[in-house]
PDB file of N, CA and C in Angstrom:
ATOM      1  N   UNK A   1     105.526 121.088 114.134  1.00  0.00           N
ATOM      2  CA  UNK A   1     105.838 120.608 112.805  1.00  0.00           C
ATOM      3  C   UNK A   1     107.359 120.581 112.668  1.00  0.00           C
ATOM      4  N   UNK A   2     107.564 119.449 112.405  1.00  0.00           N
ATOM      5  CA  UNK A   2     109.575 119.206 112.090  1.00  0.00           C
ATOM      6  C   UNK A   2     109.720 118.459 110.613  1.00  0.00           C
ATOM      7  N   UNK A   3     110.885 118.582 110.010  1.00  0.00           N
ATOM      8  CA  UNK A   3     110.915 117.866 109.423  1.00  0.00           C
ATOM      9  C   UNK A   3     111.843 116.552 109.645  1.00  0.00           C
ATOM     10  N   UNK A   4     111.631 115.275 108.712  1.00  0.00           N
ATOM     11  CA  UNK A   4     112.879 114.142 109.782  1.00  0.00           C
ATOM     12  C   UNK A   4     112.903 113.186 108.312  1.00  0.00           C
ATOM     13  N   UNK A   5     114.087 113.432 108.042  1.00  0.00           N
ATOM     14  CA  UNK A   5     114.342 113.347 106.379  1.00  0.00           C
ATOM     15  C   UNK A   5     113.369 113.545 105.453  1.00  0.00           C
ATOM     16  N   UNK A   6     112.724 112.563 104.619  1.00  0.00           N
ATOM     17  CA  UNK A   6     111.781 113.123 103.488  1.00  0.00           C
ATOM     18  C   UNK A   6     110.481 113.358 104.224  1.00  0.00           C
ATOM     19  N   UNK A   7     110.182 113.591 105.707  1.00  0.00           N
ATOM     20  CA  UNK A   7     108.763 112.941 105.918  1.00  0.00           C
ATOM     21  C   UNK A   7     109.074 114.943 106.392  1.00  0.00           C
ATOM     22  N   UNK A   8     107.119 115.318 106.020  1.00  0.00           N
ATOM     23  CA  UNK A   8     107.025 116.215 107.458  1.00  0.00           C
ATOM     24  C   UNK A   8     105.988 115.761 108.338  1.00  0.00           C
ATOM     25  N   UNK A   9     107.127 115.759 109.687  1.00  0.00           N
ATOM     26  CA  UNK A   9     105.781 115.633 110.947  1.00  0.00           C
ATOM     27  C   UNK A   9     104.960 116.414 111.328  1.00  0.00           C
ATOM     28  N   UNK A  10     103.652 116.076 111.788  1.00  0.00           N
ATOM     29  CA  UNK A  10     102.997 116.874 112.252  1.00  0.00           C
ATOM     30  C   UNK A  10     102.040 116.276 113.590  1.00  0.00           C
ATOM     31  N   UNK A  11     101.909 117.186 114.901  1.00  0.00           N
ATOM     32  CA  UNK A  11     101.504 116.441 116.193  1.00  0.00           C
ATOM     33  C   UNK A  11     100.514 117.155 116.205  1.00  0.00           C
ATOM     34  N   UNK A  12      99.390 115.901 116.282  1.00  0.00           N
ATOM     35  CA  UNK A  12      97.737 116.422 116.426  1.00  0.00           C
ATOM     36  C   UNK A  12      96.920 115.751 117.543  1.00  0.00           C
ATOM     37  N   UNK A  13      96.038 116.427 118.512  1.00  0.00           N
ATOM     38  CA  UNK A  13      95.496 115.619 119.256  1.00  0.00           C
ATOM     39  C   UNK A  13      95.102 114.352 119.540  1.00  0.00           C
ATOM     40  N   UNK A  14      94.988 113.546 118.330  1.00  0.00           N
ATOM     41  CA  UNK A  14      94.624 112.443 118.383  1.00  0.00           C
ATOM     42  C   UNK A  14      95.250 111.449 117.547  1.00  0.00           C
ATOM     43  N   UNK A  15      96.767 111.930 116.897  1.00  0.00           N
ATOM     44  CA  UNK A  15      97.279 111.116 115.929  1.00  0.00           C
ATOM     45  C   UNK A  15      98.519 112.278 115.816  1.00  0.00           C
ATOM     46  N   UNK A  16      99.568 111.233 115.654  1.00  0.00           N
ATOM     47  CA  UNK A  16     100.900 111.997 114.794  1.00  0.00           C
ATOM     48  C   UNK A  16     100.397 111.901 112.974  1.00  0.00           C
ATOM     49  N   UNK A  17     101.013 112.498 112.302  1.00  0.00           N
ATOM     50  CA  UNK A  17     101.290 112.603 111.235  1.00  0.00           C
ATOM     51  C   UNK A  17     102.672 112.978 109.955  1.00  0.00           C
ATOM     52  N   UNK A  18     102.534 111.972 109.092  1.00  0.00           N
ATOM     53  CA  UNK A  18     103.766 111.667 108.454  1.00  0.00           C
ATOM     54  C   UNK A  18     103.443 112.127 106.934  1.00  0.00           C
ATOM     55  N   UNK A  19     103.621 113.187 106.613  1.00  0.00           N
ATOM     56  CA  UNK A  19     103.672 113.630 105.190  1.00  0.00           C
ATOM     57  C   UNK A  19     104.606 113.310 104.485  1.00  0.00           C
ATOM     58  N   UNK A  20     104.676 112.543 103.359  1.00  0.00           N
ATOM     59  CA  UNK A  20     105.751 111.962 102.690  1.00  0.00           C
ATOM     60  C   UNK A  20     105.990 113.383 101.399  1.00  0.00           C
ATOM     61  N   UNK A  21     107.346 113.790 101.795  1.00  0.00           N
ATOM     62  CA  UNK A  21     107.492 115.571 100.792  1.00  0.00           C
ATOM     63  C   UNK A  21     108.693 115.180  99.588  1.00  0.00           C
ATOM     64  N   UNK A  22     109.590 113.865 100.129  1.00  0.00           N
ATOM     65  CA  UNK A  22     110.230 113.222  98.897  1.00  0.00           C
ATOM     66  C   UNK A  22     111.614 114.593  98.835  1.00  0.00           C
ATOM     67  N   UNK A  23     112.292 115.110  98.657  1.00  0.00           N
ATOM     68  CA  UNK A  23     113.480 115.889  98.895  1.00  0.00           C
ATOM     69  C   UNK A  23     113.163 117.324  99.409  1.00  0.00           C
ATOM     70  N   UNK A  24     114.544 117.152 100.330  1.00  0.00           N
ATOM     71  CA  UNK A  24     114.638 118.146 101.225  1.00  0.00           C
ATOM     72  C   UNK A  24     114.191 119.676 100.773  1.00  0.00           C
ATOM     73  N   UNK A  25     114.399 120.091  99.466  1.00  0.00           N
ATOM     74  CA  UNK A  25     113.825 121.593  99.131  1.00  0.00           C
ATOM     75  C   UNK A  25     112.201 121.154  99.439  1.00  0.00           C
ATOM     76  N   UNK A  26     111.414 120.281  99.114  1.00  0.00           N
ATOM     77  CA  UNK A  26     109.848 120.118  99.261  1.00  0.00           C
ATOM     78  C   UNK A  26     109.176 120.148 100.489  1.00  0.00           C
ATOM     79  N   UNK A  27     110.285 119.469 101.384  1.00  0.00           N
ATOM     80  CA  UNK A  27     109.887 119.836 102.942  1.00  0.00           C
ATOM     81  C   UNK A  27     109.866 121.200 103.485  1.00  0.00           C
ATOM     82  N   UNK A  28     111.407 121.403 102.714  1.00  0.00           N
ATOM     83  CA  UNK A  28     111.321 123.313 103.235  1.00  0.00           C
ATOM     84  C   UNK A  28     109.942 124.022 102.859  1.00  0.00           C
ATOM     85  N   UNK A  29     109.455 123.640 101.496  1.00  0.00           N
ATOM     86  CA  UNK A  29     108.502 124.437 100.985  1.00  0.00           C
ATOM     87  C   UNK A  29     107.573 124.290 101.453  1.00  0.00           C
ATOM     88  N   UNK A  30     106.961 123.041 102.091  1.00  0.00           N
ATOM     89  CA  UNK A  30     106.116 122.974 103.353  1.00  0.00           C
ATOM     90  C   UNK A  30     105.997 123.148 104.215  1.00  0.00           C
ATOM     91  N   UNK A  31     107.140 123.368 104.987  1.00  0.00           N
ATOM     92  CA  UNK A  31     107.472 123.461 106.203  1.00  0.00           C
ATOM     93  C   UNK A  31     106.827 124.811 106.616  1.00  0.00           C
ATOM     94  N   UNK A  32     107.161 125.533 105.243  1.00  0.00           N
ATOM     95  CA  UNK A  32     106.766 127.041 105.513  1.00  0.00           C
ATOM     96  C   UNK A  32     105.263 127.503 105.416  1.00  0.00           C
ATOM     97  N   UNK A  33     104.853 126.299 104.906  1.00  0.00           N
ATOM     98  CA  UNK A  33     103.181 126.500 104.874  1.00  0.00           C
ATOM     99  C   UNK A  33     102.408 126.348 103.924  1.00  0.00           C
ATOM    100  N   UNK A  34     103.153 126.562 102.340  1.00  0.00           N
ATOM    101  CA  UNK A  34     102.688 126.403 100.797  1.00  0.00           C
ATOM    102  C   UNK A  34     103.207 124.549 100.307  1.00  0.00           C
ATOM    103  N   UNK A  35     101.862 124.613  99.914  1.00  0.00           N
ATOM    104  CA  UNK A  35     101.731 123.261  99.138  1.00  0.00           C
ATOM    105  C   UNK A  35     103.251 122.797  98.362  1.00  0.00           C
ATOM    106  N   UNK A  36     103.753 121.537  98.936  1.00  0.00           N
ATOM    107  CA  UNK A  36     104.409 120.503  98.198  1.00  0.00           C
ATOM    108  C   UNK A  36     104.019 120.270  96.616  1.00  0.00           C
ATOM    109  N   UNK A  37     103.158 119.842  96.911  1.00  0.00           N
ATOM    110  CA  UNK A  37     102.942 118.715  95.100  1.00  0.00           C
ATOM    111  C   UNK A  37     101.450 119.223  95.096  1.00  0.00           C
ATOM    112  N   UNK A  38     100.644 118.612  94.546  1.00  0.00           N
ATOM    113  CA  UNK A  38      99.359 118.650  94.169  1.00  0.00           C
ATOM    114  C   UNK A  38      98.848 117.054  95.058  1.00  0.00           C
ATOM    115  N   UNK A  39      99.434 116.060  95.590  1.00  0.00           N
ATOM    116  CA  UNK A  39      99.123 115.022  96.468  1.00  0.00           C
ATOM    117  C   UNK A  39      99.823 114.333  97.160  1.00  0.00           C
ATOM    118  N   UNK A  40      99.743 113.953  98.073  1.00  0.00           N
ATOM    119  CA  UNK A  40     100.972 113.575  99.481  1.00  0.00           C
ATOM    120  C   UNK A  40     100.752 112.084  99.879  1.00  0.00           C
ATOM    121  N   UNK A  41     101.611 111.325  99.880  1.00  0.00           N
ATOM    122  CA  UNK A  41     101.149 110.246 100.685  1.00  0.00           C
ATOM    123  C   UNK A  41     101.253 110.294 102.450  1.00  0.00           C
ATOM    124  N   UNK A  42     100.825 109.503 102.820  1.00  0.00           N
ATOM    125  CA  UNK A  42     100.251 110.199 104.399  1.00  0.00           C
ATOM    126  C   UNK A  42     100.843 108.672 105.143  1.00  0.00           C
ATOM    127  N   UNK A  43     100.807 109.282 106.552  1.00  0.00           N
ATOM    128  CA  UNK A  43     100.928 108.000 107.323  1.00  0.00           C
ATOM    129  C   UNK A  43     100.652 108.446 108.557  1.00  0.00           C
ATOM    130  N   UNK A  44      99.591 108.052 109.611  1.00  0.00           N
ATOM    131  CA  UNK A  44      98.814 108.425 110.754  1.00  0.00           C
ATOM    132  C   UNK A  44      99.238 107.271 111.818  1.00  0.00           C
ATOM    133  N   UNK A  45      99.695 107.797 112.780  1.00  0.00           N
ATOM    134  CA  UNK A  45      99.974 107.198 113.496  1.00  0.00           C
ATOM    135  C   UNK A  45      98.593 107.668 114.868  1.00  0.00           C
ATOM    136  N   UNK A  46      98.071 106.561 114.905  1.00  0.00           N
ATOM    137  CA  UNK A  46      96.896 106.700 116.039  1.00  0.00           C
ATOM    138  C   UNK A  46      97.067 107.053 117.447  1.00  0.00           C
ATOM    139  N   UNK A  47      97.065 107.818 118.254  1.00  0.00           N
ATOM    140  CA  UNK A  47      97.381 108.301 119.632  1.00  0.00           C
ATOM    141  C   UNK A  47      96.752 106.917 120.526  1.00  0.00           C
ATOM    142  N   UNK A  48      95.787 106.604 120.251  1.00  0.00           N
ATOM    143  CA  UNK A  48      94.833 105.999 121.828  1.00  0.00           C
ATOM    144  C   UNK A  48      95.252 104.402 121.111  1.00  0.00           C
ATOM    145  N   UNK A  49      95.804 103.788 120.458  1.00  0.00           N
ATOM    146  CA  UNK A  49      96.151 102.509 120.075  1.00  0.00           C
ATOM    147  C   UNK A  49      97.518 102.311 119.384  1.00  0.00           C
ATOM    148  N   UNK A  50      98.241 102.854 118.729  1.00  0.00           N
ATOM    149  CA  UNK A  50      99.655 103.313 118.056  1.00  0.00           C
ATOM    150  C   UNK A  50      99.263 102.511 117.095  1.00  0.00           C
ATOM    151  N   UNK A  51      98.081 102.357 116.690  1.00  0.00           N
ATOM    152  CA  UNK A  51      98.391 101.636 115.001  1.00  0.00           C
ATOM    153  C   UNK A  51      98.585 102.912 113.892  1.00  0.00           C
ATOM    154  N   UNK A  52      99.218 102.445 112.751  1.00  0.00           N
ATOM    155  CA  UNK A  52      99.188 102.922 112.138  1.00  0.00           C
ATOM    156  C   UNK A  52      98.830 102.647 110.400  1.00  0.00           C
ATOM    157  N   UNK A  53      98.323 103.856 110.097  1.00  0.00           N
ATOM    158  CA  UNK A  53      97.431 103.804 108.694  1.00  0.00           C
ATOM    159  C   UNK A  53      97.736 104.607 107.658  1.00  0.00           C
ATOM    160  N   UNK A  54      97.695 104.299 106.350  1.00  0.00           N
ATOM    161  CA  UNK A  54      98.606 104.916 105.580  1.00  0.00           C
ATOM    162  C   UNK A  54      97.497 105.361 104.035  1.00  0.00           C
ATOM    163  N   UNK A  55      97.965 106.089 103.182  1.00  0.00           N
ATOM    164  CA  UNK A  55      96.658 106.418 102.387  1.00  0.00           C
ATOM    165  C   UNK A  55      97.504 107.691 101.356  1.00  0.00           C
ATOM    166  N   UNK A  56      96.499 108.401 100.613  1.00  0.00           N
ATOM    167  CA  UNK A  56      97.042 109.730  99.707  1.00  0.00           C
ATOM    168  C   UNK A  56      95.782 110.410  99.639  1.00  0.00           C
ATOM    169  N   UNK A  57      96.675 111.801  99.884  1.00  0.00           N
ATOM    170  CA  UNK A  57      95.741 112.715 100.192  1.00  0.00           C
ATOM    171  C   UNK A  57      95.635 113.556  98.623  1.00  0.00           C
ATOM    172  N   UNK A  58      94.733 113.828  97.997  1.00  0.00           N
ATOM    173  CA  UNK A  58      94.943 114.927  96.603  1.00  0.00           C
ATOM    174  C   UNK A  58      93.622 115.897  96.746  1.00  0.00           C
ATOM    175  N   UNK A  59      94.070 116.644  95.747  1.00  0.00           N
ATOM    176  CA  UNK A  59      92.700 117.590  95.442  1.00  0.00           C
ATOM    177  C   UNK A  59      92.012 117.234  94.145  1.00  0.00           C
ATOM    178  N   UNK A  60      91.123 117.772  93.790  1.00  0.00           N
ATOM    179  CA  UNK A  60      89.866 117.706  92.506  1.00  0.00           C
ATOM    180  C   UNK A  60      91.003 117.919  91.791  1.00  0.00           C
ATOM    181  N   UNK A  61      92.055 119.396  92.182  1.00  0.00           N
ATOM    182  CA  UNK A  61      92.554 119.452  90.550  1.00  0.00           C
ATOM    183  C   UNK A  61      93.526 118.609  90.070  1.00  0.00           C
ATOM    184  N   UNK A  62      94.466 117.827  91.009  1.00  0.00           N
ATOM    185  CA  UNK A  62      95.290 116.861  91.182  1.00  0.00           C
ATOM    186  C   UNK A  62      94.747 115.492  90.644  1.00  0.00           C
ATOM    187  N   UNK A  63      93.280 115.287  90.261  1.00  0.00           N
ATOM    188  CA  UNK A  63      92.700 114.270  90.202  1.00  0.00           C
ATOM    189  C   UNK A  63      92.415 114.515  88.666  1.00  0.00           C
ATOM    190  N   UNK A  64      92.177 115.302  88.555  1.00  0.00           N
ATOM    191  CA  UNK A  64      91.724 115.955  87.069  1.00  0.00           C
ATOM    192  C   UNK A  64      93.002 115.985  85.955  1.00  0.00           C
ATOM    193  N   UNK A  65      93.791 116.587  86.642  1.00  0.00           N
ATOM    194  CA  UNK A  65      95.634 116.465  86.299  1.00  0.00           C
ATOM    195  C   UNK A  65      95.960 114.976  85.730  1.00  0.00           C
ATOM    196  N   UNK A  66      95.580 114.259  86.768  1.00  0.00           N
ATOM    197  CA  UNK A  66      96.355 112.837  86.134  1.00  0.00           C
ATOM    198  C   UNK A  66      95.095 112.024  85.310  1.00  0.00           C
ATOM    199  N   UNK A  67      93.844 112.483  85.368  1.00  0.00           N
ATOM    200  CA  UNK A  67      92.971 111.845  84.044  1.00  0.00           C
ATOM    201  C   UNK A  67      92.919 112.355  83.015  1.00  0.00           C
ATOM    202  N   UNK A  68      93.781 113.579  82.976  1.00  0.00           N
ATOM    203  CA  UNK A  68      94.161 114.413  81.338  1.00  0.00           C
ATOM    204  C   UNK A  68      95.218 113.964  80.702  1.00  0.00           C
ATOM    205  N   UNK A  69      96.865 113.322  81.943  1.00  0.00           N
ATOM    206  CA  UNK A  69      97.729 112.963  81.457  1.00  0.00           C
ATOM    207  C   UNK A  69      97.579 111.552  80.985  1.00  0.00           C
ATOM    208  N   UNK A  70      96.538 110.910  81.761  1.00  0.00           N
ATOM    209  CA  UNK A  70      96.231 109.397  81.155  1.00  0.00           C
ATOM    210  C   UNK A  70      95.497 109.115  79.603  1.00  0.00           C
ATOM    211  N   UNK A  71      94.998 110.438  79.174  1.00  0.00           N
ATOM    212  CA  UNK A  71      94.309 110.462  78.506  1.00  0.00           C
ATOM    213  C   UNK A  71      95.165 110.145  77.357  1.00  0.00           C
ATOM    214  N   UNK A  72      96.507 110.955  77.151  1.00  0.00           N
ATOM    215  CA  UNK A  72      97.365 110.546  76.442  1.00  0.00           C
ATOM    216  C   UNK A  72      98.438 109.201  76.255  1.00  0.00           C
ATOM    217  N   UNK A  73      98.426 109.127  77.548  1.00  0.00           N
ATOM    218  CA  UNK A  73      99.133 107.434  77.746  1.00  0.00           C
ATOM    219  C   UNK A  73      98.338 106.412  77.512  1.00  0.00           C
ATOM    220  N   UNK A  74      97.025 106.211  77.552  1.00  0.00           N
ATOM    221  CA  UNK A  74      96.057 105.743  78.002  1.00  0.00           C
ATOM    222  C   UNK A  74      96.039 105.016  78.725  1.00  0.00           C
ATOM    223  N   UNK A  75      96.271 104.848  80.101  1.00  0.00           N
ATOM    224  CA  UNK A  75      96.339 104.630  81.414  1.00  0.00           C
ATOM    225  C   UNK A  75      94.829 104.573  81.723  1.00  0.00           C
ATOM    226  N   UNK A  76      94.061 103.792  82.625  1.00  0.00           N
ATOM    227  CA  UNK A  76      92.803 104.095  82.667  1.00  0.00           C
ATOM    228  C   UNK A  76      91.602 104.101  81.842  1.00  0.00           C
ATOM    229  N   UNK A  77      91.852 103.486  80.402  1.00  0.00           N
ATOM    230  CA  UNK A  77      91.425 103.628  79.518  1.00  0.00           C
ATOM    231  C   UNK A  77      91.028 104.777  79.361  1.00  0.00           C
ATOM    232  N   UNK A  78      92.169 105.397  78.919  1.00  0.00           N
ATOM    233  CA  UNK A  78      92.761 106.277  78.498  1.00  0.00           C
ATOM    234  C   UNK A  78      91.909 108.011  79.514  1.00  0.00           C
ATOM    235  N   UNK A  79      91.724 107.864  80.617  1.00  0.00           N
ATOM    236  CA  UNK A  79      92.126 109.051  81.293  1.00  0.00           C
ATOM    237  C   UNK A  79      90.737 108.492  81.946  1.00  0.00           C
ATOM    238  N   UNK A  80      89.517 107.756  81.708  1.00  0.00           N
ATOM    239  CA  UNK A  80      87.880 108.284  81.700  1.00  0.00           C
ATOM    240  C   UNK A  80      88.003 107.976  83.364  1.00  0.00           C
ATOM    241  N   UNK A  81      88.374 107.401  84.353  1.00  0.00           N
ATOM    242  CA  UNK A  81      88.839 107.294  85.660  1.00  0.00           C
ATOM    243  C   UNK A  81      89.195 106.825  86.368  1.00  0.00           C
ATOM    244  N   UNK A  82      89.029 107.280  87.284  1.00  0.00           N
ATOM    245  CA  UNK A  82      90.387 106.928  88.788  1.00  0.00           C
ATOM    246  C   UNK A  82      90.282 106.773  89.497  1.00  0.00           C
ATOM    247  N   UNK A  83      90.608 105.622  90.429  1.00  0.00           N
ATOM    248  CA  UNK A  83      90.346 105.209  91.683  1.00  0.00           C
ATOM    249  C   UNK A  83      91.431 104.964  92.595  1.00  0.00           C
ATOM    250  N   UNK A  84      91.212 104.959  94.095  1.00  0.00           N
ATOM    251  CA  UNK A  84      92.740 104.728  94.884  1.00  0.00           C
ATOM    252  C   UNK A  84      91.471 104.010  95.506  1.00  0.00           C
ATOM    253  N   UNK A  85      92.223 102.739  96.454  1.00  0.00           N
ATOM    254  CA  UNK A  85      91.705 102.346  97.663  1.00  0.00           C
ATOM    255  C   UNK A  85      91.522 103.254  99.134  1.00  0.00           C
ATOM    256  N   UNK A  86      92.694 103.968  98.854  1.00  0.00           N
ATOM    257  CA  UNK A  86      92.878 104.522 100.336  1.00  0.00           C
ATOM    258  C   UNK A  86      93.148 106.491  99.559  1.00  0.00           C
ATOM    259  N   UNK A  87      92.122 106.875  99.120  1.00  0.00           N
ATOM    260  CA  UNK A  87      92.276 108.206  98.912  1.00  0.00           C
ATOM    261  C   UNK A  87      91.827 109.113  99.703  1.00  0.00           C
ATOM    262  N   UNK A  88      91.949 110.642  99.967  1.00  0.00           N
ATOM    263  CA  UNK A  88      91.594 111.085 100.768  1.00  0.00           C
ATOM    264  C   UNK A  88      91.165 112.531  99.923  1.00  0.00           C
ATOM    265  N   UNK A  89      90.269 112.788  99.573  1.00  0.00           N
ATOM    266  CA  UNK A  89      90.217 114.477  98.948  1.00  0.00           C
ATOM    267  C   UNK A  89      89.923 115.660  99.404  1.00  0.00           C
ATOM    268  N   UNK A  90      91.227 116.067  99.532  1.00  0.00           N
ATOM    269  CA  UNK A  90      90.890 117.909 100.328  1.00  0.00           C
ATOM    270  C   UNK A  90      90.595 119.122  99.354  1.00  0.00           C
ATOM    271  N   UNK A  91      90.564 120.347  99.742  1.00  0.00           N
ATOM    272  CA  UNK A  91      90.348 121.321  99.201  1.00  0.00           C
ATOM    273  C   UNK A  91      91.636 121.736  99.101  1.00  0.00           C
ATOM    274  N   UNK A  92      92.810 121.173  99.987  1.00  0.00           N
ATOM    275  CA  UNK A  92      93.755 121.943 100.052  1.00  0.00           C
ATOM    276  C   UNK A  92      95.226 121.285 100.329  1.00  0.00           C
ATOM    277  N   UNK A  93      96.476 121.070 100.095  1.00  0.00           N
ATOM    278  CA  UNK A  93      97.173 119.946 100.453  1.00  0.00           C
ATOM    279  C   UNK A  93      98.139 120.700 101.310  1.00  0.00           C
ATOM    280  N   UNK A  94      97.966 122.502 101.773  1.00  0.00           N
ATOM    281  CA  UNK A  94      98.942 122.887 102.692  1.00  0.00           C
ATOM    282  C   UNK A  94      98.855 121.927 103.957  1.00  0.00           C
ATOM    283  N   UNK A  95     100.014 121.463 104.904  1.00  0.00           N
ATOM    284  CA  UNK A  95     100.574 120.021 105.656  1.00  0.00           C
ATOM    285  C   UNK A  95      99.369 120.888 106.859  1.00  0.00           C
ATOM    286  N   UNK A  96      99.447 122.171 107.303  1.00  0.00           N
ATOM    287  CA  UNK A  96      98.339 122.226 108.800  1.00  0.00           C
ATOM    288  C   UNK A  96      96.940 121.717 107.921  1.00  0.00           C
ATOM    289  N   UNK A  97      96.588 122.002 107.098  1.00  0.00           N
ATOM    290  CA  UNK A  97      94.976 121.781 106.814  1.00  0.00           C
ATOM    291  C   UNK A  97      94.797 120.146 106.741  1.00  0.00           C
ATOM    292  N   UNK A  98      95.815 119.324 105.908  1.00  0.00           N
ATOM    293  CA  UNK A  98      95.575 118.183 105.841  1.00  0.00           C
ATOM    294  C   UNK A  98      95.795 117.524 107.223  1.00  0.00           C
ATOM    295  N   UNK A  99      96.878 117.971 107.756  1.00  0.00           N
ATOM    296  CA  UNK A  99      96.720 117.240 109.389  1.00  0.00           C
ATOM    297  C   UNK A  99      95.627 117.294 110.107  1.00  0.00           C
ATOM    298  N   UNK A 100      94.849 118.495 110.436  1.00  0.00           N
ATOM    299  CA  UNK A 100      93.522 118.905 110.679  1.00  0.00           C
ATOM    300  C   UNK A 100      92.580 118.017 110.145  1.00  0.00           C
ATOM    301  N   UNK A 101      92.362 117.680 108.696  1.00  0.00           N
ATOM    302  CA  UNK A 101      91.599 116.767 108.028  1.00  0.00           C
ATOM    303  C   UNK A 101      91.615 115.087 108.475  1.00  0.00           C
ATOM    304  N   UNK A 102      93.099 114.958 108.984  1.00  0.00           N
ATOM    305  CA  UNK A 102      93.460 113.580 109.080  1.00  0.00           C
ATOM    306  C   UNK A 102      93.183 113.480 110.515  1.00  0.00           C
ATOM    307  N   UNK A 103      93.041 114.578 111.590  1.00  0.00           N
ATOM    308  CA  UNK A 103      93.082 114.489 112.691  1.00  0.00           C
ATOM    309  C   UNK A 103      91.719 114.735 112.986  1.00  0.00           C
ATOM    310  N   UNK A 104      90.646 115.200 112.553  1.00  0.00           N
ATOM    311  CA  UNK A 104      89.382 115.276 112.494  1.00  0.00           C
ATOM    312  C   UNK A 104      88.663 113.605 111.824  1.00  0.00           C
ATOM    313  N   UNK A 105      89.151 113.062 110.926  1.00  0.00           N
ATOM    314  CA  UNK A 105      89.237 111.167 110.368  1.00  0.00           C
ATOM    315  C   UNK A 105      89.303 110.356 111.464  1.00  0.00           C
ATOM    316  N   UNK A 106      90.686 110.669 112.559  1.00  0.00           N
ATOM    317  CA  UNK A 106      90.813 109.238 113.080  1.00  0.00           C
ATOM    318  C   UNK A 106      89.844 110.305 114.837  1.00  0.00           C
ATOM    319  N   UNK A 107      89.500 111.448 115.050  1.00  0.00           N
ATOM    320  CA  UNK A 107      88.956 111.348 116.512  1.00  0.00           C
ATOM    321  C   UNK A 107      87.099 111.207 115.905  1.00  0.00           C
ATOM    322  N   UNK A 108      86.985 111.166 114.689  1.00  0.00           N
ATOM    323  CA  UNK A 108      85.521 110.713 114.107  1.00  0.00           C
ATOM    324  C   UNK A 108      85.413 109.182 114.017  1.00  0.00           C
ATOM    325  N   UNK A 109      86.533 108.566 113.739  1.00  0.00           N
ATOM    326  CA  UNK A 109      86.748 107.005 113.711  1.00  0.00           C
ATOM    327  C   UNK A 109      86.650 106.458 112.121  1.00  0.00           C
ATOM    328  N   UNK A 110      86.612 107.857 111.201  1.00  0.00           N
ATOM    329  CA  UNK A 110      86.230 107.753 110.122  1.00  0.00           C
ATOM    330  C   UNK A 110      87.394 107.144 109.539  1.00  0.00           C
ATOM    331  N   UNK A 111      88.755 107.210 110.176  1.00  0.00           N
ATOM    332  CA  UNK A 111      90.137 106.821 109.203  1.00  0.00           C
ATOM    333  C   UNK A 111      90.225 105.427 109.477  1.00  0.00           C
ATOM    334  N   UNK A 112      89.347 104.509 110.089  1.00  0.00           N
ATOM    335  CA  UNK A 112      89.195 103.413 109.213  1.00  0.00           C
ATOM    336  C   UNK A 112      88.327 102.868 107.905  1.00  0.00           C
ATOM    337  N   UNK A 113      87.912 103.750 107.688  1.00  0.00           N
ATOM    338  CA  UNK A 113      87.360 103.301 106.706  1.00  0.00           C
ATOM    339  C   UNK A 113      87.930 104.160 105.023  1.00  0.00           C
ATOM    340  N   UNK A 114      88.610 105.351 105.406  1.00  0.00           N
ATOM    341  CA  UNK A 114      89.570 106.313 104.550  1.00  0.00           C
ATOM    342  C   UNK A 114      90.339 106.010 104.486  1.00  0.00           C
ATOM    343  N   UNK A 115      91.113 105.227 105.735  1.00  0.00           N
ATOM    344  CA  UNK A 115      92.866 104.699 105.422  1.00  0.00           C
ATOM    345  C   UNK A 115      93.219 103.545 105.302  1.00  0.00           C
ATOM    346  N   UNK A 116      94.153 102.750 104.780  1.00  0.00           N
ATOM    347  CA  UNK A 116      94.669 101.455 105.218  1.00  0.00           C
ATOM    348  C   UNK A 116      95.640 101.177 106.392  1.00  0.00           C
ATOM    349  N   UNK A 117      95.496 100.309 107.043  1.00  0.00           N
ATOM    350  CA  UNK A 117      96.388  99.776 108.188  1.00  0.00           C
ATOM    351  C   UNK A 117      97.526  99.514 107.358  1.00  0.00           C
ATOM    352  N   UNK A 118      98.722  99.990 108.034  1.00  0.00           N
ATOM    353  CA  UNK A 118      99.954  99.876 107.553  1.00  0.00           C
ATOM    354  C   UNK A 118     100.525  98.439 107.699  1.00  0.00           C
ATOM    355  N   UNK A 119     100.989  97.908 107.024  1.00  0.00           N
ATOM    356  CA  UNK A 119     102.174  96.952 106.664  1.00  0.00           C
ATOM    357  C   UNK A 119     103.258  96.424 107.447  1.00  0.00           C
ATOM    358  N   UNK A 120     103.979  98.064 107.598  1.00  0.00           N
ATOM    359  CA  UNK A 120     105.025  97.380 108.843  1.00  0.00           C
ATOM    360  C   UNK A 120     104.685  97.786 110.130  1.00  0.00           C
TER     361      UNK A 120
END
């Protein structure tokens, strides 16, 4: 695990991984093992093909969080729910568990159908 400006890396049997932590104190705070934010955007780089796939990882309570704050904006008509194309929901957003999660996705073949193919 390194960090390489806002991203933290992480090298998993079957895929690199790119945690997007957004400023340097957030990486430190990951780096060390305790949760960043409450949801991460991700970027998987595939070992056996080098494509790469991109997505956000959150938890229940992270999900719950932003349909309470919508509730007041009314975003969503007005909080009732939420959808991502490319979401991913853990129990947990410390960077080893979600790499584990993301690296258990693409050697199941499941992270095509969890992630999007990246852009660039």
């Amino acid at each position: 695990m390194h960090v390489d400006g806002p991203w933290l890396v992480l090298e998993r049997p079957h895929c690199t991984i790119r945690l997007l932590l957004g400023d340097p104190a957030a990486a430190a705070v990951a780096e060390s093992g305790g949760p960043a934010t409450a949801n991460l955007d991700v970027v998987v780089l595939v070992a056996a093909d080098g494509s790469a796939w991109t997505g956000t990882v959150f938890t229940l309570d992270d999900i719950a969080m932003l349909m309470d704050s919508w509730e007041a904006t009314g975003e969503c008509a007005g909080g009732r729910y939420f959808f991502s194309s490319s979401a991913v929901i853990v129990r947990s957003v410390a960077p080893e568990q979600v790499a584990d999660v993301l690296d258990h996705l693409v050697a199941s073949g499941e992270y095509v159908h969890a992630l999007e193919p990246s852009s660039s």
